[in-house]
PDB file of N, CA and C in Angstrom:
ATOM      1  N   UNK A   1      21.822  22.920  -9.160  1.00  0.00           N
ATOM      2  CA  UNK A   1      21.651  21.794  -8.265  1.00  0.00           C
ATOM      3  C   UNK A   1      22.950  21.024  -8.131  1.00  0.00           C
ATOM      4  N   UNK A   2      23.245  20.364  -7.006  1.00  0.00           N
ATOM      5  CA  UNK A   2      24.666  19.653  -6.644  1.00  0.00           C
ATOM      6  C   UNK A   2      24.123  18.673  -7.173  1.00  0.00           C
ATOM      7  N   UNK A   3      24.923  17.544  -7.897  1.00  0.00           N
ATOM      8  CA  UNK A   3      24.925  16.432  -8.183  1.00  0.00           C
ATOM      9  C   UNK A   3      26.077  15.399  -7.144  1.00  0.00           C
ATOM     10  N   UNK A   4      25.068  14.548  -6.642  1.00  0.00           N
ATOM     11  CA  UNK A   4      26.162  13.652  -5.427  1.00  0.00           C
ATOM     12  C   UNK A   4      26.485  12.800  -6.353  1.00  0.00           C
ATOM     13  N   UNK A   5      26.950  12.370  -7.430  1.00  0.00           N
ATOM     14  CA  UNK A   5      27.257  11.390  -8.430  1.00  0.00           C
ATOM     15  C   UNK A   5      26.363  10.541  -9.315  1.00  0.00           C
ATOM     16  N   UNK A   6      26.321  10.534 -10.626  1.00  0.00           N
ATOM     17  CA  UNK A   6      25.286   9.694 -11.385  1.00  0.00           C
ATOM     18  C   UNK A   6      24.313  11.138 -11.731  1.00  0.00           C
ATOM     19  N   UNK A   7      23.073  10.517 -11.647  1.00  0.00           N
ATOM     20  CA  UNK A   7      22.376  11.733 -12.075  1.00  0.00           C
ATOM     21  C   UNK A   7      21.512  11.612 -10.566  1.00  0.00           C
ATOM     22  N   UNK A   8      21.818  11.551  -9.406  1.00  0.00           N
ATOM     23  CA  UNK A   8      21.206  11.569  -8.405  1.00  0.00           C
ATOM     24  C   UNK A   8      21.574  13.389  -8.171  1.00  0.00           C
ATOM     25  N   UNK A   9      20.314  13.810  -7.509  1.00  0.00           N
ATOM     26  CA  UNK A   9      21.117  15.336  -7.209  1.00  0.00           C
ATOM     27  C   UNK A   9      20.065  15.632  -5.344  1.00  0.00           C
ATOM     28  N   UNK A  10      20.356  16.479  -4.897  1.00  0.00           N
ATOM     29  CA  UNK A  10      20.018  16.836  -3.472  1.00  0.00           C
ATOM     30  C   UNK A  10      18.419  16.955  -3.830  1.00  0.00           C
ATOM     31  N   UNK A  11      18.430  17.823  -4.758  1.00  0.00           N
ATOM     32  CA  UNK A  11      16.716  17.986  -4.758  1.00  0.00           C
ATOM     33  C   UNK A  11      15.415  16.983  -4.423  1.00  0.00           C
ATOM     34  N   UNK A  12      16.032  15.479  -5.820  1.00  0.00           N
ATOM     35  CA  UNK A  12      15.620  14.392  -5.664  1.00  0.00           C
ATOM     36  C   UNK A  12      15.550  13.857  -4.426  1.00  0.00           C
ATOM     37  N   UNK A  13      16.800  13.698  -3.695  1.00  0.00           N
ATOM     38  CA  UNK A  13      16.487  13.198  -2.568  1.00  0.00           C
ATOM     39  C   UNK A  13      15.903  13.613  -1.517  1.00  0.00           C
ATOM     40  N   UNK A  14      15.669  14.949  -1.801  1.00  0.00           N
ATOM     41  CA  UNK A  14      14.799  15.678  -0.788  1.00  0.00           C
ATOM     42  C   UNK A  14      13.382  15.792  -1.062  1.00  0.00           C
ATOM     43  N   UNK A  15      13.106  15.512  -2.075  1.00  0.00           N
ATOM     44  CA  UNK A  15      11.865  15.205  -2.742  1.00  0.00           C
ATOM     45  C   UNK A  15      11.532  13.403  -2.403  1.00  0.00           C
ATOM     46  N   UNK A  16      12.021  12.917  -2.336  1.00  0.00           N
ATOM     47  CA  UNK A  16      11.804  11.529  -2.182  1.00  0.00           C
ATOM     48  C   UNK A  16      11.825  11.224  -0.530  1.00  0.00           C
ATOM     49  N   UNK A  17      12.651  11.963   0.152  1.00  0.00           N
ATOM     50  CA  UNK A  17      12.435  12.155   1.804  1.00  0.00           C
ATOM     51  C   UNK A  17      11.150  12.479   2.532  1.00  0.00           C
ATOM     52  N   UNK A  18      10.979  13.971   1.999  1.00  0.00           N
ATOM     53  CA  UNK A  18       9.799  14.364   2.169  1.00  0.00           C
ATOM     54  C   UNK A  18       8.659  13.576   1.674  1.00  0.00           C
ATOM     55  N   UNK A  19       8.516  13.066   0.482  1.00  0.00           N
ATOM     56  CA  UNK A  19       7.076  12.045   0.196  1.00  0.00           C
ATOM     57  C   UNK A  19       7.036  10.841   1.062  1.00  0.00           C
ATOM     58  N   UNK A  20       8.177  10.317   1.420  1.00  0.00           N
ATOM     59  CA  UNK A  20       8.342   9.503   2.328  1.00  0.00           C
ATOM     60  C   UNK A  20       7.706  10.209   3.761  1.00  0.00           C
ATOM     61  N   UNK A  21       7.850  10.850   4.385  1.00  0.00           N
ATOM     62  CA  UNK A  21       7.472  11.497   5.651  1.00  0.00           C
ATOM     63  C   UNK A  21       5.932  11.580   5.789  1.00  0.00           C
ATOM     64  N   UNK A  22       5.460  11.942   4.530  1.00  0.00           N
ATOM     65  CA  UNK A  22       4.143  12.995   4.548  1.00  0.00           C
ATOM     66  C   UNK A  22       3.057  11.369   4.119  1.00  0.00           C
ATOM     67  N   UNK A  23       3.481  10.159   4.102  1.00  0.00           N
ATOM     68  CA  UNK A  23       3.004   8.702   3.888  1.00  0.00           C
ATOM     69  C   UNK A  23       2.703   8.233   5.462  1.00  0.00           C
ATOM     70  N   UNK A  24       1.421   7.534   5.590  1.00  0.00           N
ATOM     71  CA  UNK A  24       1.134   7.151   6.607  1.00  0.00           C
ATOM     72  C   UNK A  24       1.040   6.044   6.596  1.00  0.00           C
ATOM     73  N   UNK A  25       1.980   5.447   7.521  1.00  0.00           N
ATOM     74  CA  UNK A  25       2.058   4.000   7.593  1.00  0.00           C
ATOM     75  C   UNK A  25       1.460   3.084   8.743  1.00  0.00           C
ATOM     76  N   UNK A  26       0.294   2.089   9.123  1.00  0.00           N
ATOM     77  CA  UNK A  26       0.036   1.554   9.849  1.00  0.00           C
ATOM     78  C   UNK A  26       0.051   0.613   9.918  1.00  0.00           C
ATOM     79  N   UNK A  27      -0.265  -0.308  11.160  1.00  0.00           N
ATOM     80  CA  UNK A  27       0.334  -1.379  12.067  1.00  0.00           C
ATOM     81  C   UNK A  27      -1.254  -2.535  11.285  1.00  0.00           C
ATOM     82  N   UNK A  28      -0.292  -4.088  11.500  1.00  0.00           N
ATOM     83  CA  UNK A  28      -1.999  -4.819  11.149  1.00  0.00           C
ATOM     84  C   UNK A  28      -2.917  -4.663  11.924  1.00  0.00           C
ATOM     85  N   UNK A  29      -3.337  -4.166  13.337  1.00  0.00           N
ATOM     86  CA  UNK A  29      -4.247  -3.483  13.931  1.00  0.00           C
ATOM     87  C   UNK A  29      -5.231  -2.976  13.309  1.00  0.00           C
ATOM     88  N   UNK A  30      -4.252  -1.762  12.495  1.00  0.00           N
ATOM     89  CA  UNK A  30      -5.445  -0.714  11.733  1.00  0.00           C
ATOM     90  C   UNK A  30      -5.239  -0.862  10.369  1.00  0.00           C
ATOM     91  N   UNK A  31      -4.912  -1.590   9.556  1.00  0.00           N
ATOM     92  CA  UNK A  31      -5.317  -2.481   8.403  1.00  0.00           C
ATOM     93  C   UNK A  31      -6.789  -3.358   8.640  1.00  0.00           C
ATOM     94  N   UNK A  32      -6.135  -3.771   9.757  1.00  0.00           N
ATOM     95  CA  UNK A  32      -7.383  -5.147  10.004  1.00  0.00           C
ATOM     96  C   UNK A  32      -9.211  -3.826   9.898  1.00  0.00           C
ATOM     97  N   UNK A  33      -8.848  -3.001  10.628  1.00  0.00           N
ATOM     98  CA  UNK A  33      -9.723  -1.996  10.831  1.00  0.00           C
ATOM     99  C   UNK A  33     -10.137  -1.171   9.252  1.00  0.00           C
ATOM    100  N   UNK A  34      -9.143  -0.757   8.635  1.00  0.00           N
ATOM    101  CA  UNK A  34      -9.354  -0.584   7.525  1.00  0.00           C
ATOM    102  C   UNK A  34     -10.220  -1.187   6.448  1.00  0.00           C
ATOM    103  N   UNK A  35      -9.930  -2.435   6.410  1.00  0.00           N
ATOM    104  CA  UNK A  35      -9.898  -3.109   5.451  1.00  0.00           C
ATOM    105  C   UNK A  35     -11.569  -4.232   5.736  1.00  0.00           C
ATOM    106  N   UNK A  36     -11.557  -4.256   7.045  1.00  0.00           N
ATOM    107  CA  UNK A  36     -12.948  -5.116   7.684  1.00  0.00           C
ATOM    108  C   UNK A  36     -12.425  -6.252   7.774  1.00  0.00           C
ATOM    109  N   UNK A  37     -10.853  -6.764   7.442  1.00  0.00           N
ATOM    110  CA  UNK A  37     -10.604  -8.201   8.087  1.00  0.00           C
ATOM    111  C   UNK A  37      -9.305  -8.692   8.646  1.00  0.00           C
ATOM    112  N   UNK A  38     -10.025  -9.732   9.654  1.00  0.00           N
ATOM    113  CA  UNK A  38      -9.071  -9.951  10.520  1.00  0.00           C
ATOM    114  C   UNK A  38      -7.460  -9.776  10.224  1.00  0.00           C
ATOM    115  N   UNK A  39      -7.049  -9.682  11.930  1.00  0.00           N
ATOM    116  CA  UNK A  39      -6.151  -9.237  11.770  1.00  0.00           C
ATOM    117  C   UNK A  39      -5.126 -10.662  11.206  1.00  0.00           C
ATOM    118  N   UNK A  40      -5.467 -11.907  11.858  1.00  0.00           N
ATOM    119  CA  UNK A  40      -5.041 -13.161  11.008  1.00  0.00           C
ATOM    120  C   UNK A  40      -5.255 -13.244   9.935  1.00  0.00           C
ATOM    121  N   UNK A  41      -6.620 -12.824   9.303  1.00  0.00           N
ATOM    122  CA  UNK A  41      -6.441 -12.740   7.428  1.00  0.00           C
ATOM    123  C   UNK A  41      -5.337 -11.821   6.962  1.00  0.00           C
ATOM    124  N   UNK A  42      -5.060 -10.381   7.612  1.00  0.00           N
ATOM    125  CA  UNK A  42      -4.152  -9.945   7.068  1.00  0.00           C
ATOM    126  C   UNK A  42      -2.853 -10.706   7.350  1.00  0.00           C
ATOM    127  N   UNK A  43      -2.767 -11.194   8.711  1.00  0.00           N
ATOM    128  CA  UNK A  43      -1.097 -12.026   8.462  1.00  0.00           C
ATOM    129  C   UNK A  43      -0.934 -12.844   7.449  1.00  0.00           C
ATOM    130  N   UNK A  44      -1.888 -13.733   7.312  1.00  0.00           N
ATOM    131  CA  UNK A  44      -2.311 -14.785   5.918  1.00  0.00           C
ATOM    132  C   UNK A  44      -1.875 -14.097   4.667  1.00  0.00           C
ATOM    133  N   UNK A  45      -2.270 -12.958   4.418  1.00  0.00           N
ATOM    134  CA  UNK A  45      -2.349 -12.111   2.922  1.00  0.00           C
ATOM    135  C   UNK A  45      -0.700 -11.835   2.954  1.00  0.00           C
ATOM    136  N   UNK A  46      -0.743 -11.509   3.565  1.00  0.00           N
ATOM    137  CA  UNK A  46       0.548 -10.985   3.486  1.00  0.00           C
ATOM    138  C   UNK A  46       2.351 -12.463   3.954  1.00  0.00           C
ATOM    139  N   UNK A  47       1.937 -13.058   4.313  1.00  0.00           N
ATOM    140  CA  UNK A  47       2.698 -14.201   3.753  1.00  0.00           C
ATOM    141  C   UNK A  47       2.708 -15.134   2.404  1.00  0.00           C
ATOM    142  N   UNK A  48       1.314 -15.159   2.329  1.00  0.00           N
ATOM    143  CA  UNK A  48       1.272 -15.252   0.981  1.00  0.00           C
ATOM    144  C   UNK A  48       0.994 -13.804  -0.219  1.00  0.00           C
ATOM    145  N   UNK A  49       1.646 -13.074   0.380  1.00  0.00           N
ATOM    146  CA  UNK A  49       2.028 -11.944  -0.552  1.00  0.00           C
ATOM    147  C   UNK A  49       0.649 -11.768  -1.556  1.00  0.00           C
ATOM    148  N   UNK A  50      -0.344 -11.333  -1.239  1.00  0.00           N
ATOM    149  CA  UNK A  50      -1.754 -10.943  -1.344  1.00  0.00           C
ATOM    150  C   UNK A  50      -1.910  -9.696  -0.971  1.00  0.00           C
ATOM    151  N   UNK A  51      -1.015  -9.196  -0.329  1.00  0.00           N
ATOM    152  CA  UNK A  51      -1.387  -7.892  -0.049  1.00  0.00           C
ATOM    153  C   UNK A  51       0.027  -6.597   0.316  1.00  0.00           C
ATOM    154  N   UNK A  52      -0.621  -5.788  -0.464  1.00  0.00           N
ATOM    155  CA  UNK A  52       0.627  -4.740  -0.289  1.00  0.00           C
ATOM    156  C   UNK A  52       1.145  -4.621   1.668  1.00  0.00           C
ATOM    157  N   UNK A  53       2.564  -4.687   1.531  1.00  0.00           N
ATOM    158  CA  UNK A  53       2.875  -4.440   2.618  1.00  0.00           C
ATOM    159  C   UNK A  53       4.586  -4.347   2.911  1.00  0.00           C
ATOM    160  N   UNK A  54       5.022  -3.856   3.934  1.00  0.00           N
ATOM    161  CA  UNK A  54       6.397  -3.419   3.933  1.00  0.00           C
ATOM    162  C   UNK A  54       6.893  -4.218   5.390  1.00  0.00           C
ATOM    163  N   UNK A  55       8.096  -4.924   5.161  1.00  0.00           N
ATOM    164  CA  UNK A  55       8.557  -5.608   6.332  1.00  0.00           C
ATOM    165  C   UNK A  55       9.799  -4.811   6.922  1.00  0.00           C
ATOM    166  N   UNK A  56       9.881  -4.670   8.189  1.00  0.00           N
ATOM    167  CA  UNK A  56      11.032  -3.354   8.200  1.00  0.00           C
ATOM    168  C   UNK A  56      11.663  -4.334   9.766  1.00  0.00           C
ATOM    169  N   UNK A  57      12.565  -4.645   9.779  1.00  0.00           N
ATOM    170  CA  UNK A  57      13.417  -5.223  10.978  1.00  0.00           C
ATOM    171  C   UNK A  57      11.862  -6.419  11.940  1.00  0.00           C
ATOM    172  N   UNK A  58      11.483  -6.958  10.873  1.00  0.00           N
ATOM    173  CA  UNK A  58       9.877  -7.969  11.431  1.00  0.00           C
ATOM    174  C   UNK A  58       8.723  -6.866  11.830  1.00  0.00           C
ATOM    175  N   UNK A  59       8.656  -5.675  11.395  1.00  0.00           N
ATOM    176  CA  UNK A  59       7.712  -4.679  11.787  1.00  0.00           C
ATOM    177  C   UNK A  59       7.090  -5.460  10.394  1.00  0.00           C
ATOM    178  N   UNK A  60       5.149  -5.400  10.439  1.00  0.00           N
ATOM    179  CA  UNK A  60       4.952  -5.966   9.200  1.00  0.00           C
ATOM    180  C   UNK A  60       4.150  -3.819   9.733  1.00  0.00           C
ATOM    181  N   UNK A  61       4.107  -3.457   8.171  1.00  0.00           N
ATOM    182  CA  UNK A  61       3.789  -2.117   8.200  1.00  0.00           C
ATOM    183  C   UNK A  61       2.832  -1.511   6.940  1.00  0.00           C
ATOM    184  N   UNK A  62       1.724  -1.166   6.747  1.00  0.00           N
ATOM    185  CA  UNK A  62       0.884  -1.272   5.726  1.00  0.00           C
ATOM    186  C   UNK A  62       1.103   0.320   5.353  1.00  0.00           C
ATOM    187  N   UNK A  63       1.172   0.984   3.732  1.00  0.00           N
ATOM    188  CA  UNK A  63       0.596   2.529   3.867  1.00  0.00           C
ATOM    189  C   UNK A  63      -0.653   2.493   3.080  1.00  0.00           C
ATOM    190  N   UNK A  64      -1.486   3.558   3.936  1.00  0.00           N
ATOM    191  CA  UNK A  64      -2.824   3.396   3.264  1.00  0.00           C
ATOM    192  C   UNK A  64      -3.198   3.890   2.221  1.00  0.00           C
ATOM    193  N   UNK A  65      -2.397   4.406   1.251  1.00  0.00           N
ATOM    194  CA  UNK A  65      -2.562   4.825  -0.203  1.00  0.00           C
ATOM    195  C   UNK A  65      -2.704   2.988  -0.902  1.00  0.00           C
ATOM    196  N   UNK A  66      -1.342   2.415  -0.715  1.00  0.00           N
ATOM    197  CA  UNK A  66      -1.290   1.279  -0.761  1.00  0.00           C
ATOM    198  C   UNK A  66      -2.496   0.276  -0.881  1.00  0.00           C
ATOM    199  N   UNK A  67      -2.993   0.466   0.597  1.00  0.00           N
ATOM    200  CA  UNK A  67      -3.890  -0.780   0.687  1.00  0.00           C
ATOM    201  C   UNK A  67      -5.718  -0.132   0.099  1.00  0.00           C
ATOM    202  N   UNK A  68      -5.800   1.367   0.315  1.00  0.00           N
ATOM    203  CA  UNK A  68      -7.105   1.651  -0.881  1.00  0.00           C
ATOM    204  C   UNK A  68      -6.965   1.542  -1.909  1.00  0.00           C
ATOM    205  N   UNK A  69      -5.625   1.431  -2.442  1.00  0.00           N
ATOM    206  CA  UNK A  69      -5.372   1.129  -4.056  1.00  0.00           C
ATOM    207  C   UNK A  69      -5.867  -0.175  -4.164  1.00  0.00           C
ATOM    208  N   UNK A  70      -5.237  -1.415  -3.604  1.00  0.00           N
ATOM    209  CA  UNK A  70      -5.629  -2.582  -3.197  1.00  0.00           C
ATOM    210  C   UNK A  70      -6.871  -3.047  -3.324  1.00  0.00           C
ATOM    211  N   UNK A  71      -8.117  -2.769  -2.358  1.00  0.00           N
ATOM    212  CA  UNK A  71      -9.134  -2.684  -2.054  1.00  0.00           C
ATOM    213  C   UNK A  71      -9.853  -2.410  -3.164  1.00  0.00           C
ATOM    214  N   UNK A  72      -9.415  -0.762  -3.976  1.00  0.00           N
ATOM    215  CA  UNK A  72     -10.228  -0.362  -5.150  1.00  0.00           C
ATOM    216  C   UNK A  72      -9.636  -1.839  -6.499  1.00  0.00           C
ATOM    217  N   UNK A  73      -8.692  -2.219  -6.635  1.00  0.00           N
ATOM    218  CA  UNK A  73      -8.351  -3.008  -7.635  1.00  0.00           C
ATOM    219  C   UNK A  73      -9.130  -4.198  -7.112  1.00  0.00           C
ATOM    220  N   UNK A  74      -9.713  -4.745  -6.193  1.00  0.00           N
ATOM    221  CA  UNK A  74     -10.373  -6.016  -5.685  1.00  0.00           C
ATOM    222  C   UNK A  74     -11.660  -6.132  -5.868  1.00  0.00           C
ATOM    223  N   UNK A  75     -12.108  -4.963  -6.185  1.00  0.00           N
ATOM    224  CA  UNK A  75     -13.461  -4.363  -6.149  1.00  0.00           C
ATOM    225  C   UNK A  75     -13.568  -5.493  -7.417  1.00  0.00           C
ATOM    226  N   UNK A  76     -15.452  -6.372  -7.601  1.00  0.00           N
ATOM    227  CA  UNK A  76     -15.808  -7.035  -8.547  1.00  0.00           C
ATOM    228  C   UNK A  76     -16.788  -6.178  -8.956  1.00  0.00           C
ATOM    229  N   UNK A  77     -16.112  -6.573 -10.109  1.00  0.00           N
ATOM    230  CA  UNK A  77     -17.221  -5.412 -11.665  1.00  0.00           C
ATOM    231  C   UNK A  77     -18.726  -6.363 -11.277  1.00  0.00           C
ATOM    232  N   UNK A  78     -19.509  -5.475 -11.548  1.00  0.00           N
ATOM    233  CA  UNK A  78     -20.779  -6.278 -11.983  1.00  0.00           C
ATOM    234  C   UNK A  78     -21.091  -6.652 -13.544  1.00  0.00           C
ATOM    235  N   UNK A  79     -21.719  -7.837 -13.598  1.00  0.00           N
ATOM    236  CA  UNK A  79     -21.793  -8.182 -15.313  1.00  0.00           C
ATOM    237  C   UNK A  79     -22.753  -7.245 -15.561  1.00  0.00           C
ATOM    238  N   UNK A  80     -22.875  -6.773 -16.386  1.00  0.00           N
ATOM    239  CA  UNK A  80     -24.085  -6.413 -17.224  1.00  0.00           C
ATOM    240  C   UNK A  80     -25.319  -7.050 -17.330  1.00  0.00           C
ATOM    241  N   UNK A  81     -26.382  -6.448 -17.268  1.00  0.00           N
ATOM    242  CA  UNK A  81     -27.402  -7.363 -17.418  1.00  0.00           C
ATOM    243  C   UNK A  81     -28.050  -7.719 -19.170  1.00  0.00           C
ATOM    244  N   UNK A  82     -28.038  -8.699 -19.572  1.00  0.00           N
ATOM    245  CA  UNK A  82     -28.748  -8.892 -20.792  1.00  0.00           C
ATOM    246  C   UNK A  82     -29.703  -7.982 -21.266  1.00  0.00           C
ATOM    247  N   UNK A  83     -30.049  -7.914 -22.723  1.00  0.00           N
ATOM    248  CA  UNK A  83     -31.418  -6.720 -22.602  1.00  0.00           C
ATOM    249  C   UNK A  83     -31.943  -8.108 -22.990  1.00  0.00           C
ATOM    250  N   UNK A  84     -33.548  -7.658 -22.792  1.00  0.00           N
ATOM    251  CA  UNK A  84     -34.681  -8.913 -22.933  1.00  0.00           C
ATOM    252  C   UNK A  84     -35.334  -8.259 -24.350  1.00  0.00           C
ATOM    253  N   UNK A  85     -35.336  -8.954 -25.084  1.00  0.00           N
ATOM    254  CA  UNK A  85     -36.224  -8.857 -26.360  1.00  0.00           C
ATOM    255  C   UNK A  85     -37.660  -9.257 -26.156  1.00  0.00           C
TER     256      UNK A  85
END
């Protein structure tokens, strides 16, 4: 493998290109759709940094690995129920 300096080498970065490519990234449109809320709650979340998201030249840009990770971490446990004696 070529090493471009450090311990960076071509492979890596072609490995890190490609995972980048094969990531689907969407617009707050289809977040809002995703997720079941507005598309103003998501501007909200995401100024106050509540919610995964990527700002790219004022593009606000969601990937949806990201935001089901999100969603699954938001999820509320249920308590347990007592046993009755």
């Amino acid at each position: 493998m070529m090493e471009l300096g450090g311990n960076v080498c071509v492979r890596t970065i072609y490995l890190r290109r490609e995972a980048m490519i094969n990531k689907r990234f969407i617009k707050i449109d289809e977040a809002s759709e995703l997720t079941r809320l507005k598309p103003k709650t998501i501007r909200e979340y995401c100024s106050r940094r509540l919610i995964p998201h990527i700002k790219l030249r004022g593009a606000v840009l969601f990937d949806t690995e990201d935001l089901e990770a999100w969603l699954e971490d938001s999820k509320v446990k249920p308590i347990r129920q007592l046993s009755k004696k």
